[in-house]
Protein backbone atom coordinates (compact mmCIF):
# COMPACT_ATOMS: atom_id res chain seq x y z
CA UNK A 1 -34.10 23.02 -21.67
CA UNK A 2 -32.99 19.47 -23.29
CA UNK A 3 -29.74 21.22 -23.92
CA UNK A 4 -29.11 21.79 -19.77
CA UNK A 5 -30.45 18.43 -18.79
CA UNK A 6 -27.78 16.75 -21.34
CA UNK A 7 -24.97 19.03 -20.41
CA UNK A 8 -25.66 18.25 -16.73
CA UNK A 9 -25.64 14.57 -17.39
CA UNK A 10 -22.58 14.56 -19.52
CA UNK A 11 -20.91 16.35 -16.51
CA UNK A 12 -22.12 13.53 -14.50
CA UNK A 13 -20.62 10.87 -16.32
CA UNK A 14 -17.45 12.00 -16.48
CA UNK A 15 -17.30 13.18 -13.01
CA UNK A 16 -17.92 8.85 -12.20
CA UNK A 17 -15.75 8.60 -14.66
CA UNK A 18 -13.03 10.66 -13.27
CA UNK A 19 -13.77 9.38 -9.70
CA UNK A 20 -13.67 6.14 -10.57
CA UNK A 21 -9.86 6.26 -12.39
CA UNK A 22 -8.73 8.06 -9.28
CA UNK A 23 -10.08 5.54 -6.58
CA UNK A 24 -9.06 2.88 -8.96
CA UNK A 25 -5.06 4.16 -9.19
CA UNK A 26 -4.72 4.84 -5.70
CA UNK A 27 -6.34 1.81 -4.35
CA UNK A 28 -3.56 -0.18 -7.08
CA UNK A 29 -0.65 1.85 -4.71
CA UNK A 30 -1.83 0.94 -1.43
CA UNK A 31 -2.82 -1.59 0.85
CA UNK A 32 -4.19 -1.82 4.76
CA UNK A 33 -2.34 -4.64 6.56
CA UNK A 34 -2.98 -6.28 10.03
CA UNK A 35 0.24 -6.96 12.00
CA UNK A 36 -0.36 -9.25 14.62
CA UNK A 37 3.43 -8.58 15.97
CA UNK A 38 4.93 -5.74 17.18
CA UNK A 39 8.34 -5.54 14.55
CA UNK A 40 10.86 -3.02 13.09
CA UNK A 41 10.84 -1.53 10.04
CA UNK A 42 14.09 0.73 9.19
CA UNK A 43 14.74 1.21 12.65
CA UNK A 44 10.79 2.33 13.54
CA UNK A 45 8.96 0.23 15.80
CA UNK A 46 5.61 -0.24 15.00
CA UNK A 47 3.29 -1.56 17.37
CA UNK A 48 1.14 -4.71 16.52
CA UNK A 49 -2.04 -2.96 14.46
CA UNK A 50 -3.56 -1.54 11.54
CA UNK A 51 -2.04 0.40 9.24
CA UNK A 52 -2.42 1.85 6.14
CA UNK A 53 0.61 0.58 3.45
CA UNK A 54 1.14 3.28 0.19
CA UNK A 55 3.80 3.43 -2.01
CA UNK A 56 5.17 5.58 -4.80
CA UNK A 57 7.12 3.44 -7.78
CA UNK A 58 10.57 5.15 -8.76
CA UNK A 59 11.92 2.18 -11.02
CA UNK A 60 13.22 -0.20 -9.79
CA UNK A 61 12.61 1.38 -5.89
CA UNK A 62 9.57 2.38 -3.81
CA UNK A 63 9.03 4.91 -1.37
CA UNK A 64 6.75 3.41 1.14
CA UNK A 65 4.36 5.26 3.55
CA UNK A 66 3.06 3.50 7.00
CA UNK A 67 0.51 5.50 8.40
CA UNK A 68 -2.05 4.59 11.08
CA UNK A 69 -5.20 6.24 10.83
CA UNK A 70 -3.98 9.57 9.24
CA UNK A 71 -0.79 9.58 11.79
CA UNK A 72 2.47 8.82 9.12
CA UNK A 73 4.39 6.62 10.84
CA UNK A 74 7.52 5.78 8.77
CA UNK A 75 8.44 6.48 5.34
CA UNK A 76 11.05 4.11 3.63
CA UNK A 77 12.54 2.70 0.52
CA UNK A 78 11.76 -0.48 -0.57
CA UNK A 79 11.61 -2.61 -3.93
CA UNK A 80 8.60 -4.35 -5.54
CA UNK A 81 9.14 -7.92 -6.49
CA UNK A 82 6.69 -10.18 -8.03
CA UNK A 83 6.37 -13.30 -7.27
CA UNK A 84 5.11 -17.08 -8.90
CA UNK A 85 1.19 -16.89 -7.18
CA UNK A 86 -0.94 -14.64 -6.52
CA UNK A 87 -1.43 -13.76 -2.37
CA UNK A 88 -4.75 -14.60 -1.47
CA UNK A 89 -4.56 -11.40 1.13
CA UNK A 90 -2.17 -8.30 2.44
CA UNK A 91 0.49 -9.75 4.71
CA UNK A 92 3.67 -8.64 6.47
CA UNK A 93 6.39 -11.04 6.72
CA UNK A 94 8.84 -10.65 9.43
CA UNK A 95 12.34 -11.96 9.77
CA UNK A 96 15.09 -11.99 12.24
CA UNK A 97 17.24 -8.53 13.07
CA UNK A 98 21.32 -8.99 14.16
CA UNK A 99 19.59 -8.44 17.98
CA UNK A 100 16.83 -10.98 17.88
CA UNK A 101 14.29 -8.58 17.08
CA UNK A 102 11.38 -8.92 14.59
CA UNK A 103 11.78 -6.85 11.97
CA UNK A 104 9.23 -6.63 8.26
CA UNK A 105 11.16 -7.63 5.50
CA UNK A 106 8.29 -7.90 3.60
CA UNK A 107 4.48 -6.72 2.38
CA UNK A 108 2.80 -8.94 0.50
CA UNK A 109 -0.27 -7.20 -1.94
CA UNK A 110 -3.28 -9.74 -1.94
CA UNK A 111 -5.22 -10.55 -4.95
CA UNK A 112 -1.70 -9.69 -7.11
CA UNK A 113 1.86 -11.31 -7.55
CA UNK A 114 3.25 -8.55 -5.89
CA UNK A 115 5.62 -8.02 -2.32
CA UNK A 116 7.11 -4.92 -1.29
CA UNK A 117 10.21 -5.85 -0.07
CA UNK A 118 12.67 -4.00 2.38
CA UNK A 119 16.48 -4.03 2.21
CA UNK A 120 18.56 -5.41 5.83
């Protein structure tokens, strides 16, 4: 009877164990951004929002997923550059296209060094 109880503990543990290693490496991979603008990114607009930012590291590039709600919208290369400070939050900075447009030239990761940056 001890034996059971301390077999079904031990597969407990390293179930939270396991759990916890999983949500911890996906949640260092993604991000959820607000963008208060309406922009391009790789020729898909995406409307002002929420939306969920992962990415999958191929050294030195990215492949970056923008989804909303469980709708992919865009999937597109990018680099990860780090950067002097740390971001105090996720942010999307936009730039200038050859039309005038906005487009995202960059994701910054809060509470890290890092930006995911997007080529012209």
């Amino acid at each position: 009877m001890m034996r059971k109880h301390l077999l079904s503990t031990a597969i407990l543990v390293v179930a939270v164990l396991l759990t916890a290693n999983v949500s911890a490496y996906s949640a260092s991979n993604s991000c959820r951004v607000n963008m208060p603008y309406g922009a391009v990114l790789n020729g898909t607009h995406l409307a002002a929002g929420q939306y969920n930012i992962t990415w999958q590291e191929h050294s030195p590039s990215l492949t970056v997923t923008v989804a909303k709600g469980r709708n992919v919208i865009a999937t597109v290369q990018g680099r990860m550059e780090e950067r002097t400070s740390k971001f105090q939050r996720n942010m999307v900075v936009y730039g200038a296209g050859p039309d005038g447009s906005q487009i995202i030239s960059e994701v910054r990761v809060g509470g890290t060094r890092r930006a995911i940056v997007f080529s012209d």
